[in-house]
N, C-alpha and C. Protein backbone atom coordinates (compact mmCIF):
# COMPACT_ATOMS: atom_id res chain seq x y z
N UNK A 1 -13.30 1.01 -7.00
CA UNK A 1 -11.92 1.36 -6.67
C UNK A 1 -11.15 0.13 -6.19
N UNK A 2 -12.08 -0.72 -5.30
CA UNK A 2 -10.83 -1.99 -4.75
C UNK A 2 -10.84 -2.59 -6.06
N UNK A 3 -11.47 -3.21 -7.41
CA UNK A 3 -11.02 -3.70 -8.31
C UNK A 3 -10.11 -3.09 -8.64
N UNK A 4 -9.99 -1.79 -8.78
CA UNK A 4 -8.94 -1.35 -9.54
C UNK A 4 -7.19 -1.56 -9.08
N UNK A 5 -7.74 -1.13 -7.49
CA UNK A 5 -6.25 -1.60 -6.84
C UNK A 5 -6.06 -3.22 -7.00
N UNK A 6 -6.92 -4.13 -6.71
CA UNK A 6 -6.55 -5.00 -7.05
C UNK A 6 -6.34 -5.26 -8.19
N UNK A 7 -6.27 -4.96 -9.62
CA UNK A 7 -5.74 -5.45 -10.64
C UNK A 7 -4.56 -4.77 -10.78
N UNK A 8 -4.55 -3.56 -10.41
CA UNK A 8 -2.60 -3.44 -9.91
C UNK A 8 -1.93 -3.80 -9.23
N UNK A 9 -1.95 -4.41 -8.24
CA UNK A 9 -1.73 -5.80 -7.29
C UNK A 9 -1.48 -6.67 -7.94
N UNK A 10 -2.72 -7.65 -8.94
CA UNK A 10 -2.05 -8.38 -9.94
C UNK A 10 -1.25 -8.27 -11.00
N UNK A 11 -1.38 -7.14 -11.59
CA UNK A 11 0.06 -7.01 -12.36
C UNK A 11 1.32 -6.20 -12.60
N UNK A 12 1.38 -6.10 -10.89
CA UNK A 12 2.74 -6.32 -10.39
C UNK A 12 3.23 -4.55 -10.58
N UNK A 13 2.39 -3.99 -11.04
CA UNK A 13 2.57 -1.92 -11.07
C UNK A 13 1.87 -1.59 -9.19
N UNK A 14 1.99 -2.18 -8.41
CA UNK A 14 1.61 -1.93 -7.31
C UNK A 14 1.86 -2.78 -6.54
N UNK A 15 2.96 -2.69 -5.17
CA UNK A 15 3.30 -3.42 -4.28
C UNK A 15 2.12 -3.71 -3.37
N UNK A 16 1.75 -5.00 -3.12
CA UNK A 16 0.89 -6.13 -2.59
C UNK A 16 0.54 -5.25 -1.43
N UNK A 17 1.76 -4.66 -0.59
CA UNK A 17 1.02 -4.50 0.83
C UNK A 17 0.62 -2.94 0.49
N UNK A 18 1.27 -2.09 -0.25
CA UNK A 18 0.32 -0.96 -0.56
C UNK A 18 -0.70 -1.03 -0.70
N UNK A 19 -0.80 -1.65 -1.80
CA UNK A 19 -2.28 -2.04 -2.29
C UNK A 19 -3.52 -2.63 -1.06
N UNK A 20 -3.11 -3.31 -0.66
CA UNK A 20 -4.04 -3.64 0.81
C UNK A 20 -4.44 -3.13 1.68
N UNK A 21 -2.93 -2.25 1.90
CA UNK A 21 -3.23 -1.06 2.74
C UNK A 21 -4.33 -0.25 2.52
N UNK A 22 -4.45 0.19 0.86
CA UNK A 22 -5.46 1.24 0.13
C UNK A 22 -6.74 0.36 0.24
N UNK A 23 -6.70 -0.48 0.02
CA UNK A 23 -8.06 -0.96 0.19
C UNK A 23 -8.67 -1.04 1.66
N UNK A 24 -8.04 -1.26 2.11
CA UNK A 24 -8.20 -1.25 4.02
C UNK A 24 -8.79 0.08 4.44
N UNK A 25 -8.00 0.81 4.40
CA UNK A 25 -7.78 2.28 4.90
C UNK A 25 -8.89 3.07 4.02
N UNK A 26 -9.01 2.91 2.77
CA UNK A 26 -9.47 4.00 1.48
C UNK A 26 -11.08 3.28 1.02
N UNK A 27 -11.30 2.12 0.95
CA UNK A 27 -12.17 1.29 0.42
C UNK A 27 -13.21 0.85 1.86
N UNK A 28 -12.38 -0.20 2.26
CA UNK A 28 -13.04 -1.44 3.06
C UNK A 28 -13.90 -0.46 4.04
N UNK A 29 -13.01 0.39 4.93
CA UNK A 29 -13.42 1.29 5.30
C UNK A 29 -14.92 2.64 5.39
N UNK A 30 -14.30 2.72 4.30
CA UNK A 30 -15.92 3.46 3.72
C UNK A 30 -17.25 2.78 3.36
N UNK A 31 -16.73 1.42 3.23
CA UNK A 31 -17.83 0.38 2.79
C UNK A 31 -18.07 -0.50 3.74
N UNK A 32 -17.92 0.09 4.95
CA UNK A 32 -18.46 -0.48 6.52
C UNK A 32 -17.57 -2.07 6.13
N UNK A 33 -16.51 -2.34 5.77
CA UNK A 33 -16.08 -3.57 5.91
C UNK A 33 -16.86 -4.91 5.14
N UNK A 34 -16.54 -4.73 3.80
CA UNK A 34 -17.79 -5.80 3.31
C UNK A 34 -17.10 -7.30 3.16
N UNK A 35 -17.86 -8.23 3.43
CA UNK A 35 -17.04 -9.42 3.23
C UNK A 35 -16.10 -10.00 2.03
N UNK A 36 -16.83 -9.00 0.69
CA UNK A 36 -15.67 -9.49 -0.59
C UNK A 36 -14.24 -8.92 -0.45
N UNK A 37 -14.12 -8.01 0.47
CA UNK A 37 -12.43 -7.27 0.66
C UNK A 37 -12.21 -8.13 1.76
N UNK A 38 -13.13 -9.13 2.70
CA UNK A 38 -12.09 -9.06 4.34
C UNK A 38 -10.61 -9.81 3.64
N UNK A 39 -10.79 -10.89 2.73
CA UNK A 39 -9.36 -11.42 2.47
C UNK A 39 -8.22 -10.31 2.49
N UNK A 40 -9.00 -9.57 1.60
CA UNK A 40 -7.40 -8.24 1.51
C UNK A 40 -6.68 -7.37 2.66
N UNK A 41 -8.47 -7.50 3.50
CA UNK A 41 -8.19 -6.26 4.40
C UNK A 41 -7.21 -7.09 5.89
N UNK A 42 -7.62 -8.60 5.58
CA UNK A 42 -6.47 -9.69 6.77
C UNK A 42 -5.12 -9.37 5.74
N UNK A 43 -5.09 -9.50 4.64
CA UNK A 43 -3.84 -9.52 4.19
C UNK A 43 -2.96 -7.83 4.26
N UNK A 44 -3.37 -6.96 4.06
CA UNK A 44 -3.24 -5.39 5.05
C UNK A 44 -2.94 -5.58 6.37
N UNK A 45 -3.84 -6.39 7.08
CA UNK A 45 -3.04 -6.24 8.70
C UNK A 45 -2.03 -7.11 8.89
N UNK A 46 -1.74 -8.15 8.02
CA UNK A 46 -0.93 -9.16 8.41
C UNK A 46 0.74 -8.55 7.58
N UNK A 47 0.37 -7.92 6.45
CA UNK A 47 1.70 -6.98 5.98
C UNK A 47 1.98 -5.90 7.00
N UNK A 48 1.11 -5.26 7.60
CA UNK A 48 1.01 -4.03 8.39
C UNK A 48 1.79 -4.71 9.75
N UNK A 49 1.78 -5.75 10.30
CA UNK A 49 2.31 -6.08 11.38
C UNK A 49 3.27 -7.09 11.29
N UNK A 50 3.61 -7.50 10.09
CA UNK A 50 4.90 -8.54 9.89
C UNK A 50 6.03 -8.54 10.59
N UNK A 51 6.41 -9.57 11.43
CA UNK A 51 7.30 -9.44 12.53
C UNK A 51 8.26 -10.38 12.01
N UNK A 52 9.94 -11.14 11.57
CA UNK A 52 10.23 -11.94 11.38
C UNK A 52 9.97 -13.09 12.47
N UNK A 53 9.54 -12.78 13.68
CA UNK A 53 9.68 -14.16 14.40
C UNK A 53 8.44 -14.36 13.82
N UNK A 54 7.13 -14.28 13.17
CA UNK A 54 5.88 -14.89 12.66
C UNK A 54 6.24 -16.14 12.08
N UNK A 55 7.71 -16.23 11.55
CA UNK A 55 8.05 -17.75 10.76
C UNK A 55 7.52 -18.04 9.04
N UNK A 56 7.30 -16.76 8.71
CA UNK A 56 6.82 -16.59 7.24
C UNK A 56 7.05 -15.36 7.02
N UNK A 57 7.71 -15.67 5.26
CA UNK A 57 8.31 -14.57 4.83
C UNK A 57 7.53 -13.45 3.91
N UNK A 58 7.70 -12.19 4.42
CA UNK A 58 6.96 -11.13 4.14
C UNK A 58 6.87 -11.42 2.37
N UNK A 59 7.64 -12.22 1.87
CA UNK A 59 6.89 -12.52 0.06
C UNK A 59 5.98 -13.42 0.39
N UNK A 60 5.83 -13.98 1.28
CA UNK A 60 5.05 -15.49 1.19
C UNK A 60 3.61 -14.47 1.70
N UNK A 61 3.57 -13.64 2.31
CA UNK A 61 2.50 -12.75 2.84
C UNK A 61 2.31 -11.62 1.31
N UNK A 62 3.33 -11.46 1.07
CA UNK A 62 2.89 -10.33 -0.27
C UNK A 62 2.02 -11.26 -1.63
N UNK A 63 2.39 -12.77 -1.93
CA UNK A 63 1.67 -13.74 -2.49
C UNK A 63 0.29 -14.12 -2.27
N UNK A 64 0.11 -14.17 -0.89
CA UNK A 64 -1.18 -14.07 -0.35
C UNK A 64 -2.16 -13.30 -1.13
N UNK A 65 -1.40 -12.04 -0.67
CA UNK A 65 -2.07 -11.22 -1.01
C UNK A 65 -2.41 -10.51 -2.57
N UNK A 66 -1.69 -11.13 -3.52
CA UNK A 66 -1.84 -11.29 -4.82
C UNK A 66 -2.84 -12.41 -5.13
N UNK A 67 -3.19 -13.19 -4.77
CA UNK A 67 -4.30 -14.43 -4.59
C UNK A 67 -5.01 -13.92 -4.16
N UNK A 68 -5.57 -13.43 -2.66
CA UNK A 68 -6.60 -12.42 -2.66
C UNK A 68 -6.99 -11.06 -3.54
N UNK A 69 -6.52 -10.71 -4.04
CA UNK A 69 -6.76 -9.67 -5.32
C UNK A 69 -7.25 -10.54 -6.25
N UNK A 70 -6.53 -11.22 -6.68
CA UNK A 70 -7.23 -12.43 -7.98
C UNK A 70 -8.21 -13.00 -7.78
N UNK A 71 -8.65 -13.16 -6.63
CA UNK A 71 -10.19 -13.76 -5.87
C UNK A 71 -11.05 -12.86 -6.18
N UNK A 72 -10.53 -11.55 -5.69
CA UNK A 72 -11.83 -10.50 -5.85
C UNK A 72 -12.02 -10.30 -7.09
N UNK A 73 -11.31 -10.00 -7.98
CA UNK A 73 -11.08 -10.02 -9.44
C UNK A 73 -12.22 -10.67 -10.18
N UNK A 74 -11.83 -11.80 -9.65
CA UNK A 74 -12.45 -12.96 -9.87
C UNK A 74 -14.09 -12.99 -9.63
N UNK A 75 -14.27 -12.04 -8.79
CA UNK A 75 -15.99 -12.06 -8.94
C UNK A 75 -16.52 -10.54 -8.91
N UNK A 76 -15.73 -9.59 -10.15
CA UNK A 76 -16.04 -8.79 -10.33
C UNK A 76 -17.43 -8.61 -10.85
N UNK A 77 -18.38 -7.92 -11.30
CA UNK A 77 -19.46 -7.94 -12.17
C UNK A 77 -19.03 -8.24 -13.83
N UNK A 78 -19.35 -8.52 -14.29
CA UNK A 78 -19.13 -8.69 -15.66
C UNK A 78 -19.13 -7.22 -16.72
N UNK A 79 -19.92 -6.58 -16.64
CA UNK A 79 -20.08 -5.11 -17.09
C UNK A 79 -18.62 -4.41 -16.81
N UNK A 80 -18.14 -4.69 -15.26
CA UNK A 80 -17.38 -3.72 -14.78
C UNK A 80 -15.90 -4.35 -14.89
N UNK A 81 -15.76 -5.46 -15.52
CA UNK A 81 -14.51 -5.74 -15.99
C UNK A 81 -13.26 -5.32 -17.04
N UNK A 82 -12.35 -5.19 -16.88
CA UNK A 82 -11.32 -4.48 -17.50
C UNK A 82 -10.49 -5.43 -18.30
N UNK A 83 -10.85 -6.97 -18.56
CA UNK A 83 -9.75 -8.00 -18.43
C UNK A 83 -9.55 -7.86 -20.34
């Protein structure tokens, strides 16, 4: 399931911090927190608490977090790829 949100994350049919959110909340969660999501699941709390005084702009945090999706992507299993 987090591949899946993350490849809608990457192409752009799913807003970045939704998507993080779902993986956080729906995924990471159930999977006791595994280290191939923590990128997404920092990029979920860091959309989840975006303050303008942080000094970075909530796209520059939604980018992030399109790079972390492409990471995980990125070391999907081979079998279980969609590309």
């Amino acid at each position: 399931m987090a591949y899946w949100i993350a490849g809608q994350i990457v192409d752009g049919s799913l807003d970045p911090a939704t998507g993080t959110h779902l993986i956080w909340a729906d995924v990471a969660y159930d999977l006791n927190y595994p280290e191939d999501l923590q990128p997404l699941v920092s990029c979920a709390l860091n959309l989840d608490g975006w303050d303008e005084s942080w000094g970075v702009s909530v796209e520059a945090l939604k980018e992030e977090a399109i790079q972390a999706a492409e990471q995980l992507l990125s070391k999907q299993p081979p079998g279980e790829r969609r590309d």
